[in-house]
Structures are given as structure tokens and as C-alpha cells.
C-alpha atoms as a PDB file:
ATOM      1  CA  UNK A   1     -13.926 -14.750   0.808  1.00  0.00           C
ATOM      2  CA  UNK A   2     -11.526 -14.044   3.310  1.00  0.00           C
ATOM      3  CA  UNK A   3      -9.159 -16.171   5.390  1.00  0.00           C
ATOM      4  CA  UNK A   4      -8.494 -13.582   7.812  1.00  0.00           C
ATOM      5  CA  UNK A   5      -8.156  -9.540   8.217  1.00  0.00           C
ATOM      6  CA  UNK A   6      -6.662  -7.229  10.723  1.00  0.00           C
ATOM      7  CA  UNK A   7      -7.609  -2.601  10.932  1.00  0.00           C
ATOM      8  CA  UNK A   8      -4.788  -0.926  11.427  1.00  0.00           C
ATOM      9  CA  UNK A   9      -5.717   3.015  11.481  1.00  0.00           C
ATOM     10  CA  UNK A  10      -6.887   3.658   8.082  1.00  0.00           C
ATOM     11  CA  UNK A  11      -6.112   0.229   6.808  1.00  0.00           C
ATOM     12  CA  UNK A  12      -7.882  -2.767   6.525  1.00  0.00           C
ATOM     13  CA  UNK A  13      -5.347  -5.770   5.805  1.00  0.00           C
ATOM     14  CA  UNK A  14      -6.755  -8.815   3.811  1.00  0.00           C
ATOM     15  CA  UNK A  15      -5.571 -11.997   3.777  1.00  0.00           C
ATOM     16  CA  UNK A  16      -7.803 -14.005   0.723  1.00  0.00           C
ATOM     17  CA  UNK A  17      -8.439 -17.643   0.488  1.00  0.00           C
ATOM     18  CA  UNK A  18      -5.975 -18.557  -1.907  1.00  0.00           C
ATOM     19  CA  UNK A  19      -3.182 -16.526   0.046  1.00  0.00           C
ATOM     20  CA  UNK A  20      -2.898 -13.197  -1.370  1.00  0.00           C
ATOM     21  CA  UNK A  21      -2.683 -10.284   0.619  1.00  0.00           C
ATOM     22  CA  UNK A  22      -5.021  -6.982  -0.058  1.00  0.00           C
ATOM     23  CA  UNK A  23      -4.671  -3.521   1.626  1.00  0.00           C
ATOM     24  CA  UNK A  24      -7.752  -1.199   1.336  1.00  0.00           C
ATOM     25  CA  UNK A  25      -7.588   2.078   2.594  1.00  0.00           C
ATOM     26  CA  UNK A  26     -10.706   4.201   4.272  1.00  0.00           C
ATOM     27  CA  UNK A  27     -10.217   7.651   4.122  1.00  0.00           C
ATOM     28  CA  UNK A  28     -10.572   9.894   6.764  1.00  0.00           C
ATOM     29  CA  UNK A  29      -9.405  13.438   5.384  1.00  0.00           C
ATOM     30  CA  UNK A  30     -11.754  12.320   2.175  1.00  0.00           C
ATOM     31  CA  UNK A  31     -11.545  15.637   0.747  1.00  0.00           C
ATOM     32  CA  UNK A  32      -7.597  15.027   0.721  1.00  0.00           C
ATOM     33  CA  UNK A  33      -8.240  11.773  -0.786  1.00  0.00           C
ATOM     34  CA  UNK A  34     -10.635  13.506  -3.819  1.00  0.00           C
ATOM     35  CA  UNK A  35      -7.762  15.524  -4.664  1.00  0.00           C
ATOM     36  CA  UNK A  36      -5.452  12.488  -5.167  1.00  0.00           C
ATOM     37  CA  UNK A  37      -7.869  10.574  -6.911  1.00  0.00           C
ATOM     38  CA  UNK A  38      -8.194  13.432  -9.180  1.00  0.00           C
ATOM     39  CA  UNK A  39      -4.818  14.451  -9.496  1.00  0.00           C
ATOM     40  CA  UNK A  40      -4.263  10.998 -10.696  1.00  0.00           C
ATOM     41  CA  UNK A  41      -6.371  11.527 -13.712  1.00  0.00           C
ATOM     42  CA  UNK A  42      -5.231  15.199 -14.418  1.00  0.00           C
ATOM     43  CA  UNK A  43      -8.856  16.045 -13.819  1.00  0.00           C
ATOM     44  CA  UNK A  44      -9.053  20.167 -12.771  1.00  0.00           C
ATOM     45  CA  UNK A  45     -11.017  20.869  -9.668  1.00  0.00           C
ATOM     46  CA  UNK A  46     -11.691  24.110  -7.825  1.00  0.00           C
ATOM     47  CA  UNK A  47      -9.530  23.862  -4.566  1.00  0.00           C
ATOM     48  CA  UNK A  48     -13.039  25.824  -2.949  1.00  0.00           C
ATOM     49  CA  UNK A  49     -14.874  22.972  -3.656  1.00  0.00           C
ATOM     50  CA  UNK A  50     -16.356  21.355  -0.585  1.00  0.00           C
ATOM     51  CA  UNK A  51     -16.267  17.527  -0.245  1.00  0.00           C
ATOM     52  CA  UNK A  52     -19.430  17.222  -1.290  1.00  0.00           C
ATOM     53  CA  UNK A  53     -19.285  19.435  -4.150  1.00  0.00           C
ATOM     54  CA  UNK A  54     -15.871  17.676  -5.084  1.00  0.00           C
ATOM     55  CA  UNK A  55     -17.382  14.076  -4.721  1.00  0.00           C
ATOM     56  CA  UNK A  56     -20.057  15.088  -6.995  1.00  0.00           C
ATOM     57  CA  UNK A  57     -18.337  16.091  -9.392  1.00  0.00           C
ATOM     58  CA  UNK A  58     -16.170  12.640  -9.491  1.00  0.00           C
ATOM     59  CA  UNK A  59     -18.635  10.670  -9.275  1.00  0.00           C
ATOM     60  CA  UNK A  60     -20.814  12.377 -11.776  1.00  0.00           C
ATOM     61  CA  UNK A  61     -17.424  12.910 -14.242  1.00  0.00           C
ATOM     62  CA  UNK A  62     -16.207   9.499 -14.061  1.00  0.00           C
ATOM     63  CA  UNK A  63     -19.051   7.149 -12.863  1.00  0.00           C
ATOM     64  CA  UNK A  64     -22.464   6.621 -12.730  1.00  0.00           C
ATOM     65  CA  UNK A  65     -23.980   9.743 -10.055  1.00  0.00           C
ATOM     66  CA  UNK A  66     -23.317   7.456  -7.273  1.00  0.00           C
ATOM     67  CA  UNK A  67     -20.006   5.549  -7.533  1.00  0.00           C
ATOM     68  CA  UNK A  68     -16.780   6.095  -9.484  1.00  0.00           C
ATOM     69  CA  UNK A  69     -13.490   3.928  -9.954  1.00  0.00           C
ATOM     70  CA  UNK A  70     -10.412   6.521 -10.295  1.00  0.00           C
ATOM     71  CA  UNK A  71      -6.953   5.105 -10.369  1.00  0.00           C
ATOM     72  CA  UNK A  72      -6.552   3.135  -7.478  1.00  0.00           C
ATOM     73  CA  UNK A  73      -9.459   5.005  -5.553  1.00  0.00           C
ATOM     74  CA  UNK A  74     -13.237   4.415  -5.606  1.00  0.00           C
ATOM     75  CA  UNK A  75     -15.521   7.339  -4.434  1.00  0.00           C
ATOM     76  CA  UNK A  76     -19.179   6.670  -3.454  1.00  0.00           C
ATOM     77  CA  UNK A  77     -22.106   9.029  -2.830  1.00  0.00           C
ATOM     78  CA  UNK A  78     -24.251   8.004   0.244  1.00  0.00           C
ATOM     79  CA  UNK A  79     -28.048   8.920   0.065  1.00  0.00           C
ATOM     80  CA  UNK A  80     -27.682  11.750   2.357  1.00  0.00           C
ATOM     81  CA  UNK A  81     -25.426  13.165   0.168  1.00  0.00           C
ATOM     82  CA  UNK A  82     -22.199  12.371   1.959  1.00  0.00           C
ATOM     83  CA  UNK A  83     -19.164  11.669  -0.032  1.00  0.00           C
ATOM     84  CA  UNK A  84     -16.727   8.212   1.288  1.00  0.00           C
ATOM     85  CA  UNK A  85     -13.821   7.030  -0.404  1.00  0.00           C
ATOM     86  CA  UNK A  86     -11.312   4.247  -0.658  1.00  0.00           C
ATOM     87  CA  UNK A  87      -8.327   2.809  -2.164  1.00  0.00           C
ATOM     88  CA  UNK A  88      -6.817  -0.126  -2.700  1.00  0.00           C
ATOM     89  CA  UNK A  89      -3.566  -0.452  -2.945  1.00  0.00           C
ATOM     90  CA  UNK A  90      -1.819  -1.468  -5.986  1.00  0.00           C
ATOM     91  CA  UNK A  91       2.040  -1.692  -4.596  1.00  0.00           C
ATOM     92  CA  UNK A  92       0.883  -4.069  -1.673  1.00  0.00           C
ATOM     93  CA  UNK A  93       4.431  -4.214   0.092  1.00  0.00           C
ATOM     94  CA  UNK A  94       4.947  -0.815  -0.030  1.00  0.00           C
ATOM     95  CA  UNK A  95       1.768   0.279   1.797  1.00  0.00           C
ATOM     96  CA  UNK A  96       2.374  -2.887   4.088  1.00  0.00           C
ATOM     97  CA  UNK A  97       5.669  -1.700   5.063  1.00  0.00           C
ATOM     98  CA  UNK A  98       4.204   1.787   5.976  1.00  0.00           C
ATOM     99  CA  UNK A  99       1.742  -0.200   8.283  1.00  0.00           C
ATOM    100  CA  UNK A 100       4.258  -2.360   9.657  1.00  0.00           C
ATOM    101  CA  UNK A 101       6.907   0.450  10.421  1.00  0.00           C
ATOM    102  CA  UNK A 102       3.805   2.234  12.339  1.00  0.00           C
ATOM    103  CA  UNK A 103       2.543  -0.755  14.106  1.00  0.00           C
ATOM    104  CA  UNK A 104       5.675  -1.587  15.089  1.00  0.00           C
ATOM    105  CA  UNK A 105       6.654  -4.804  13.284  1.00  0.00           C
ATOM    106  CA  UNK A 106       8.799  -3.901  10.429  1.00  0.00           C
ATOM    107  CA  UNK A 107       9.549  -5.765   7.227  1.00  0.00           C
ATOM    108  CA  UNK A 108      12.179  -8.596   7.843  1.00  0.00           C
ATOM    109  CA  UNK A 109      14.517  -9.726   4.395  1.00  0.00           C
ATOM    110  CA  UNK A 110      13.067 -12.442   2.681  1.00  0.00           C
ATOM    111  CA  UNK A 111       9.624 -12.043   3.436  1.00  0.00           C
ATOM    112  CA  UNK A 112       7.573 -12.228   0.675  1.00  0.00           C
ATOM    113  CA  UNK A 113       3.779 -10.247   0.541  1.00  0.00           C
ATOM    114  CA  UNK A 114       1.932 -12.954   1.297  1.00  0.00           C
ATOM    115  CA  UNK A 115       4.613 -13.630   4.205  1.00  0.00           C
ATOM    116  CA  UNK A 116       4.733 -10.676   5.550  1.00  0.00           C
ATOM    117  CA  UNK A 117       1.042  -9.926   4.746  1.00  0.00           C
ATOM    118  CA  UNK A 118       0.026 -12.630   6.988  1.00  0.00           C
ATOM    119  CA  UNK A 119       2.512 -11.821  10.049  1.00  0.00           C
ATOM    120  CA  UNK A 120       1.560  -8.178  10.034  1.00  0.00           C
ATOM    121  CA  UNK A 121      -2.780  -8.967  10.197  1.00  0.00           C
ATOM    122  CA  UNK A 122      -1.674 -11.593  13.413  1.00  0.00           C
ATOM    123  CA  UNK A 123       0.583  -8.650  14.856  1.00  0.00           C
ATOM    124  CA  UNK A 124      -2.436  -6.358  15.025  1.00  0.00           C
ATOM    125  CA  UNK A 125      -4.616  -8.515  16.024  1.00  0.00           C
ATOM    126  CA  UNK A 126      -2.353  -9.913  18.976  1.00  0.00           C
ATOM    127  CA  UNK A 127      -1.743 -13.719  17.529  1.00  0.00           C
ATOM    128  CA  UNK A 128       1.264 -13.443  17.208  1.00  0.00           C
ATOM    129  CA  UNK A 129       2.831 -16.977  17.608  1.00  0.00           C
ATOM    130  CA  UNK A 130       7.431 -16.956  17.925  1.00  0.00           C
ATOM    131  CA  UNK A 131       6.744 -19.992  15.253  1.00  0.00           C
ATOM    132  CA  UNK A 132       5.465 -17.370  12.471  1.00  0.00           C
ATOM    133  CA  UNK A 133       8.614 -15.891  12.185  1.00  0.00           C
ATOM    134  CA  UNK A 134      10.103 -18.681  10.954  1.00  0.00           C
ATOM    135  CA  UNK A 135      10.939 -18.413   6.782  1.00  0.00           C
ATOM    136  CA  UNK A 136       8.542 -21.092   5.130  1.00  0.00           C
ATOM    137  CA  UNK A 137       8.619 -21.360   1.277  1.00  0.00           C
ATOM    138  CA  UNK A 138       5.807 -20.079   0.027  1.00  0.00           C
ATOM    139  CA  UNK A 139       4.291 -19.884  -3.452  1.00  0.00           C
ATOM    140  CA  UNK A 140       3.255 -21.869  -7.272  1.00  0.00           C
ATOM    141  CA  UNK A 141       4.475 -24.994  -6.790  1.00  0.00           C
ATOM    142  CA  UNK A 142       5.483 -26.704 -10.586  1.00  0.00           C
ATOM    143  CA  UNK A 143       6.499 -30.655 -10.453  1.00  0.00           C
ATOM    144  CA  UNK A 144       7.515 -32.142 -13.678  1.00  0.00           C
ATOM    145  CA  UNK A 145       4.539 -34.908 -12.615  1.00  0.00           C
ATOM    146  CA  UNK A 146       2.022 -32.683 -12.412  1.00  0.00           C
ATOM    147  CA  UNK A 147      -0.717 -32.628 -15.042  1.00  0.00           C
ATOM    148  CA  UNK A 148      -1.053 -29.696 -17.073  1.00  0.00           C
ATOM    149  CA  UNK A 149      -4.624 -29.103 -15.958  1.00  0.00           C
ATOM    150  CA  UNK A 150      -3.121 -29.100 -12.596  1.00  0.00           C
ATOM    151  CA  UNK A 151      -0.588 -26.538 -12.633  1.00  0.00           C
ATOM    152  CA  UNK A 152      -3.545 -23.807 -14.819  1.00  0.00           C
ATOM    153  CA  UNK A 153      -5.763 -24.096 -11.922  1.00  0.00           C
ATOM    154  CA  UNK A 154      -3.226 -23.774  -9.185  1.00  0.00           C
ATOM    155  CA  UNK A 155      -1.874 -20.592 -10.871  1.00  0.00           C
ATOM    156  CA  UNK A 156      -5.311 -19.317 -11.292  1.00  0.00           C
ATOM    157  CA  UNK A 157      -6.486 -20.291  -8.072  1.00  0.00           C
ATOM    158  CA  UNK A 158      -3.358 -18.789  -6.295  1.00  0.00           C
ATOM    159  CA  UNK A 159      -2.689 -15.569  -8.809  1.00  0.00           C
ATOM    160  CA  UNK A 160      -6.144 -15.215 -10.540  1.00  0.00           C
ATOM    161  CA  UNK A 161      -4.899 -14.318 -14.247  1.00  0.00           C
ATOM    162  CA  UNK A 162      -4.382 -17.125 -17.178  1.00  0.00           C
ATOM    163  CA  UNK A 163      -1.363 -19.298 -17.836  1.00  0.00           C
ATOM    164  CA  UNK A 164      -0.821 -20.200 -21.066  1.00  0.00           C
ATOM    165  CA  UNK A 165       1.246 -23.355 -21.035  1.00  0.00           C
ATOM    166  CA  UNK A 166       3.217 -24.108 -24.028  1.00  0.00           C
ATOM    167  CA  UNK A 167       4.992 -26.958 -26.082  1.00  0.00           C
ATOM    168  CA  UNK A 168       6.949 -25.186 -28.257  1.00  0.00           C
ATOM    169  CA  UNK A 169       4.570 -22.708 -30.263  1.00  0.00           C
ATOM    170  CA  UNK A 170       1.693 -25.037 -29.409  1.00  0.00           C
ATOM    171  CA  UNK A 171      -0.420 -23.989 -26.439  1.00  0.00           C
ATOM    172  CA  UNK A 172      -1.546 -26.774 -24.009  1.00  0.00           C
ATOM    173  CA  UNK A 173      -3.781 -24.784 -21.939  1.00  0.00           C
ATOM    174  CA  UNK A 174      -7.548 -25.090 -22.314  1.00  0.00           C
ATOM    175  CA  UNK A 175      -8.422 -21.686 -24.498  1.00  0.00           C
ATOM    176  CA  UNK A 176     -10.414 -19.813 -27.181  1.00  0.00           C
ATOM    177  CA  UNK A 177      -8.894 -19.086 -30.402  1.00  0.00           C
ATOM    178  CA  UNK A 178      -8.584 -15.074 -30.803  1.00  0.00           C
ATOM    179  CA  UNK A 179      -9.184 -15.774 -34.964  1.00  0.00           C
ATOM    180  CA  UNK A 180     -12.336 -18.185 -35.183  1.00  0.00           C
ATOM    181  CA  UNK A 181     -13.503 -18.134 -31.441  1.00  0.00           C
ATOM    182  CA  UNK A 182     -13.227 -21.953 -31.518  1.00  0.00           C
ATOM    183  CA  UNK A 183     -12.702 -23.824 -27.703  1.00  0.00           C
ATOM    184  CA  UNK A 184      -9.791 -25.898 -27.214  1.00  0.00           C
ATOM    185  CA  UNK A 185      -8.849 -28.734 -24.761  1.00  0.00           C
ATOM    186  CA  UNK A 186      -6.731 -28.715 -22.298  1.00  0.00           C
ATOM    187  CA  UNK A 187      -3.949 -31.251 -23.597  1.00  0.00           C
ATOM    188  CA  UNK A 188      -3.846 -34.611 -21.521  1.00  0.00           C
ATOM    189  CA  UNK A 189      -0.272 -34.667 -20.144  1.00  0.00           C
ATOM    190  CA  UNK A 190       2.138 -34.010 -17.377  1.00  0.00           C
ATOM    191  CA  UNK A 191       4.338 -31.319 -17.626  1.00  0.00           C
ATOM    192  CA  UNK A 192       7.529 -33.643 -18.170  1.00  0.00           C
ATOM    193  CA  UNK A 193       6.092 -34.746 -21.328  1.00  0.00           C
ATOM    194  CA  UNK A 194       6.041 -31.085 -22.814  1.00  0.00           C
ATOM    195  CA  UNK A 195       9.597 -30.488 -21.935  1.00  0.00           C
ATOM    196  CA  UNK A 196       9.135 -29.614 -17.740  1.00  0.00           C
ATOM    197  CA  UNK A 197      12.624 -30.887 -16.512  1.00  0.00           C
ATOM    198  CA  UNK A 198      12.719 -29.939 -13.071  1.00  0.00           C
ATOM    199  CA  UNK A 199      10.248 -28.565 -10.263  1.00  0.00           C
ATOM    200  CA  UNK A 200      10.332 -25.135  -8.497  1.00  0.00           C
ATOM    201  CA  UNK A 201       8.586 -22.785  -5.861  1.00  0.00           C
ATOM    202  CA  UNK A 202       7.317 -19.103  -7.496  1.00  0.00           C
ATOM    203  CA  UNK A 203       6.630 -16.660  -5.166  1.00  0.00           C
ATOM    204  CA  UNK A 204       3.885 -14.076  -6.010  1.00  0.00           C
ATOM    205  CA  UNK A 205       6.500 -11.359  -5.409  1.00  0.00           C
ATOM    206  CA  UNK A 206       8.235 -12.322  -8.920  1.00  0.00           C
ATOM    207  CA  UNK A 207       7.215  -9.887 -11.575  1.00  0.00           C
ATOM    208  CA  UNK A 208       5.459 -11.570 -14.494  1.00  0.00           C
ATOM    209  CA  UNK A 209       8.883 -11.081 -16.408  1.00  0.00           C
ATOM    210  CA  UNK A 210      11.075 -12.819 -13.943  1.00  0.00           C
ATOM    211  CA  UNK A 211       8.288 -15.976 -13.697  1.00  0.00           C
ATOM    212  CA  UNK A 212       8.253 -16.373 -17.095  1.00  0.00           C
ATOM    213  CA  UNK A 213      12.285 -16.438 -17.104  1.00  0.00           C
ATOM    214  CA  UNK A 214      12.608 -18.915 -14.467  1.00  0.00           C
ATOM    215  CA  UNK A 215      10.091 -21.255 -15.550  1.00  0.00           C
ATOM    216  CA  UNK A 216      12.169 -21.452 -18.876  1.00  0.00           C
ATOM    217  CA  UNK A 217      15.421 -21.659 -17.247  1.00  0.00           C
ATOM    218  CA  UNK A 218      14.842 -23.705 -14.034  1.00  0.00           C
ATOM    219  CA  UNK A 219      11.880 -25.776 -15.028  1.00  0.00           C
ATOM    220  CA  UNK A 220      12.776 -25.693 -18.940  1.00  0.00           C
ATOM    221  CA  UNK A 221       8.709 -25.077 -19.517  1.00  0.00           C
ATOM    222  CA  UNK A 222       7.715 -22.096 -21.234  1.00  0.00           C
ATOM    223  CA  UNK A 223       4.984 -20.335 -20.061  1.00  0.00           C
ATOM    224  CA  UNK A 224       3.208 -16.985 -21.145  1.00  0.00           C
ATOM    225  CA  UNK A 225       1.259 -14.866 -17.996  1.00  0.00           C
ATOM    226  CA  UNK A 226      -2.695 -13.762 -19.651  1.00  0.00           C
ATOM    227  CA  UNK A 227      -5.396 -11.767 -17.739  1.00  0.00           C
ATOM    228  CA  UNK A 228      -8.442 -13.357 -16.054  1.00  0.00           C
ATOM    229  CA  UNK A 229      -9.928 -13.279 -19.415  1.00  0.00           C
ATOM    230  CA  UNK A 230      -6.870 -14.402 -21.524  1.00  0.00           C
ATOM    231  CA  UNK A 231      -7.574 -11.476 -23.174  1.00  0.00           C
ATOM    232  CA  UNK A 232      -3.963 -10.483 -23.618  1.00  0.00           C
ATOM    233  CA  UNK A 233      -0.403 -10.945 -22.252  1.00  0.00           C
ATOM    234  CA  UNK A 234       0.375  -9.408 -19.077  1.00  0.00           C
ATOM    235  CA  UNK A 235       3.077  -6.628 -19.456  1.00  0.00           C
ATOM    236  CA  UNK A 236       6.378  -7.836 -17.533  1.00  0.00           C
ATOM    237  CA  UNK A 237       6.456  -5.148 -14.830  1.00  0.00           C
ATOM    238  CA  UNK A 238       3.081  -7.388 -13.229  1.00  0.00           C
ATOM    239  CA  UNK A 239       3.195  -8.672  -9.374  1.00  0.00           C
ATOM    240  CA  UNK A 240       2.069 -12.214 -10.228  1.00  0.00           C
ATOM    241  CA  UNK A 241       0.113 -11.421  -7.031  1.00  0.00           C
ATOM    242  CA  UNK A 242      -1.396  -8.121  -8.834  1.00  0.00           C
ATOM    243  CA  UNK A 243      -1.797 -10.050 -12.481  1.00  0.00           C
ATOM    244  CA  UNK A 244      -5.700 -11.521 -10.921  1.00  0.00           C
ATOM    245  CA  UNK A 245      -6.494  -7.104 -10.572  1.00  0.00           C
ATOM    246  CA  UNK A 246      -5.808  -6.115 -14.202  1.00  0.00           C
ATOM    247  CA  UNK A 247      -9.154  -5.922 -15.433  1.00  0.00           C
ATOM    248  CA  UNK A 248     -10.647  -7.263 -18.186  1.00  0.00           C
ATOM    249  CA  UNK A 249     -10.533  -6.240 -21.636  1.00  0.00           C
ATOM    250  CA  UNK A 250      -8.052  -4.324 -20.926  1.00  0.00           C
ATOM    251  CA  UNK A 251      -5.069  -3.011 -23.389  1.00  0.00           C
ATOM    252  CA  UNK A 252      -1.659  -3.064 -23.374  1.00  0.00           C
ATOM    253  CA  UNK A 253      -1.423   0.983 -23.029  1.00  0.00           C
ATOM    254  CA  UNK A 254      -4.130   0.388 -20.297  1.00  0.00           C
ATOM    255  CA  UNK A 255      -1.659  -2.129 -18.498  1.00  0.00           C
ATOM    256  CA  UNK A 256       1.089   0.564 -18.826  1.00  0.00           C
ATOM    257  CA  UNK A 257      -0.422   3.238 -16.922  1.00  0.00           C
ATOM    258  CA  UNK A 258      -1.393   1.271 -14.228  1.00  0.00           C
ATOM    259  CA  UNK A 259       2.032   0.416 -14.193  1.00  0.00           C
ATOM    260  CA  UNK A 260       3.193   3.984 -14.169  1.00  0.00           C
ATOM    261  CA  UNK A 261       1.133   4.814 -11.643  1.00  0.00           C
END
């Protein structure tokens, strides 16, 4: 669901129910887009192709004959035949920037994605209220009184992704065990009585690295970022806003080329 949106050329700007910000692009030179999407793969194409020859090809190469997920692009082949294509964009500030500088309301210091995410969709769409531009703190909120329950669903409902909460070596989070598949419980206790010694505000701009750092250092809690699935630890270089997109399953070679993208 979505709390609000805003088309700016190309661009559709998403602003999701638990905050974070989503740019999708709609291509209009598609055959342009083809070539990126392929280039992104190293996958050799015949610069005579057509767009419909090209999206065939994708599609048929890397999907099922009628869609195919590329990189950051998704390609789709209509029942007539025509070829459409989209992208979503991983580096959200970045492309937000671009659409800011060309809309004319530019990225300000100290706006974080969701900030500025959510100024930029009411500057297109002419809401724009002098009030918004004030700086309002903005982020995972973790209180020492908080349960521990508490603080995994407000980082999954505001990141997507796992936390894994920890006591020492002892996880406190409610997860499966990797070895024998057996369920555990979330533990029953606040966070000051695993070792939380002070509260803090995370913004979704903090890489998973930098989170993880803080928590220890501010909030004395150590905490470990997972995918949706808990599948694995997310690599460092991870948006805590991008950590709910790594898909599941995944690898931690996987993780890296998105990274390198």
C-alpha cells in the first residue's frame, strides 16, 4: 500500500506505509532501456535488433516468455507483442536528487530519503506546505523500556529485513535455528535488561554497518541486520531503507553485486 505518490516525467515517486520512499522508472526510449538492462548482465545483443526483437530475447533469456527481472530493470511482453520496461531504483537519493534538481526543488543538507522523499512527491503535486521544510527527526526509534518484541517489529515494519537482537552471543529475537530447524521465542524482556543503556533515533539513510555500530556504541545493544527471511546477514554497504529489497535466499556474493551495481 501506498501513503502517497507524485509522476514526475518518467518517474513515479512512492511514498509506502511504513515511510520508505520508492522511485520506479517507466521508460520511454525502451529500446535504450533494453540495452542497459542488458549491459548490466554482460548479455551480447545485436545493436539491429528492433525493440521487439530485443525484448524477446530478454524476456525469453532471462524470464519466463513474458516477463524478466534484470538488474534493477523488469521487461514485460504485452499480448500484442509490444515490449515495456521499468526500473526501480536501487540508490533512491541519487535518482531523487536528479528529480528534484529537474523539478526544481533541490536536495537541502540533512534531509534524509524518507525526508526528502516525502517533500519532493508534495512539490510535484503542489502541497507544498512552508511547515514541511522544517528538519523533524525521523527514523527507528530504540528506548531502553521498550520490549524486545517491540523494537523487531518496528524495524521490520519500518525497514522490512530481520533484526537479530542479541545478549551477548545469545539471540533474543524470535527465530529458526539454521542447524535443527527448531522455532524459538522471542525472549520476554525490555531492552535494558539485555544490556540497552540509552535510547536513539536511526535513520534509514545509515548503512547496515553504521546501524549496527551505533546501536553498540550509543545504545550499548548489539544487534545483527538479516534479510526478510533471516536467511543471512546483510552485507554492511545496505541502506537500512534498501535491506526490506534484498531478496530472499539470497547469497552473500549475490548481495555483493547488487552492491556493485
Amino acid at each position: 500500500m501506498a501513503k502517497k505518490s507524485a509522476i514526475s516525467g518518467e518517474y513515479i515517486i512512492t511514498q509506502e506505509d511504513n515511510g520508505s520512499i520508492r522511485v520506479c522508472q517507466i521508460f520511454d526510449n525502451v529500446i535504450g532501456s533494453l540495452r542497459a538492462a542488458a549491459a548490466a548482465v554482460k548479455f551480447a545483443y545485436d545493436k539491429n535488433w528492433n525493440t521487439q526483437q530485443f525484448g524477446n530475447k530478454l524476456v525469453k533469456e532471462f524470464g519466463d516468455g513474458v516477463t524478466a527481472n534484470i538488474d534493477e530493470y523488469t521487461i514485460v511482453r504485452r499480448g500484442n507483442g509490444s515490449i515495456e520496461s521499468y526500473r526501480v531504483h536501487g540508490n533512491t537519493i541519487k535518482v531523487l536528487r536528479e528529480i528534484g534538481e529537474n523539478a526544481g526543488y533541490p536536495y537541502q543538507d540533512g534531509w534524509n530519503t524518507r525526508q526528502y522523499g516525502s517533500r519532493l512527491i508534495d512539490h510535484v503535486n503542489g502541497d507544498m506546505d512552508p511547515a514541511d521544510d522544517e528538519p523533524v527527526e525521523d527514523g527507528l526509534v530504540i528506548d531502553p523500556a521498550m520490549t524486545v518484541q517491540q523494537l523487531s517489529d518496528a524495524f521490520k515494519a519500518l525497514f522490512g529485513g530481520h533484526l537479530r537482537i542479541k545478549k551477548g552471543n545469545r539471540r533474543c529475537d524470535a527465530f529458526r535455528s539454521s542447524t535443527d530447524g527448531v522455532e524459538h521465542e522471542v525472549l520476554d524482556a525490555t531492552l535494558s535488561e539485555i544490556g540497552c543503556t540509552a535510547g536513539g533515533v536511526f535513520s534509514g539513510d545509515l548503512t547496515v554497518g553504521e546501524f549496527v555500530k551505533k546501536a553498540k556504541e550509543e545504545c550499548g545493544l548489539s544487534v545483527v541486520v538479516a534479510t526478510n527471511d533471516d536467511w543471512v546477514a546483510a552485507l554492511d554497504g545496505f541502506t537500512l531503507d534498501f535491506v526490506g529489497q534484498i531478496p530472499n535466499n539470497t547469497t552473500k556474493q549475490k548481495m555483493q553485486e547488487i552492491l556493485d551495481r
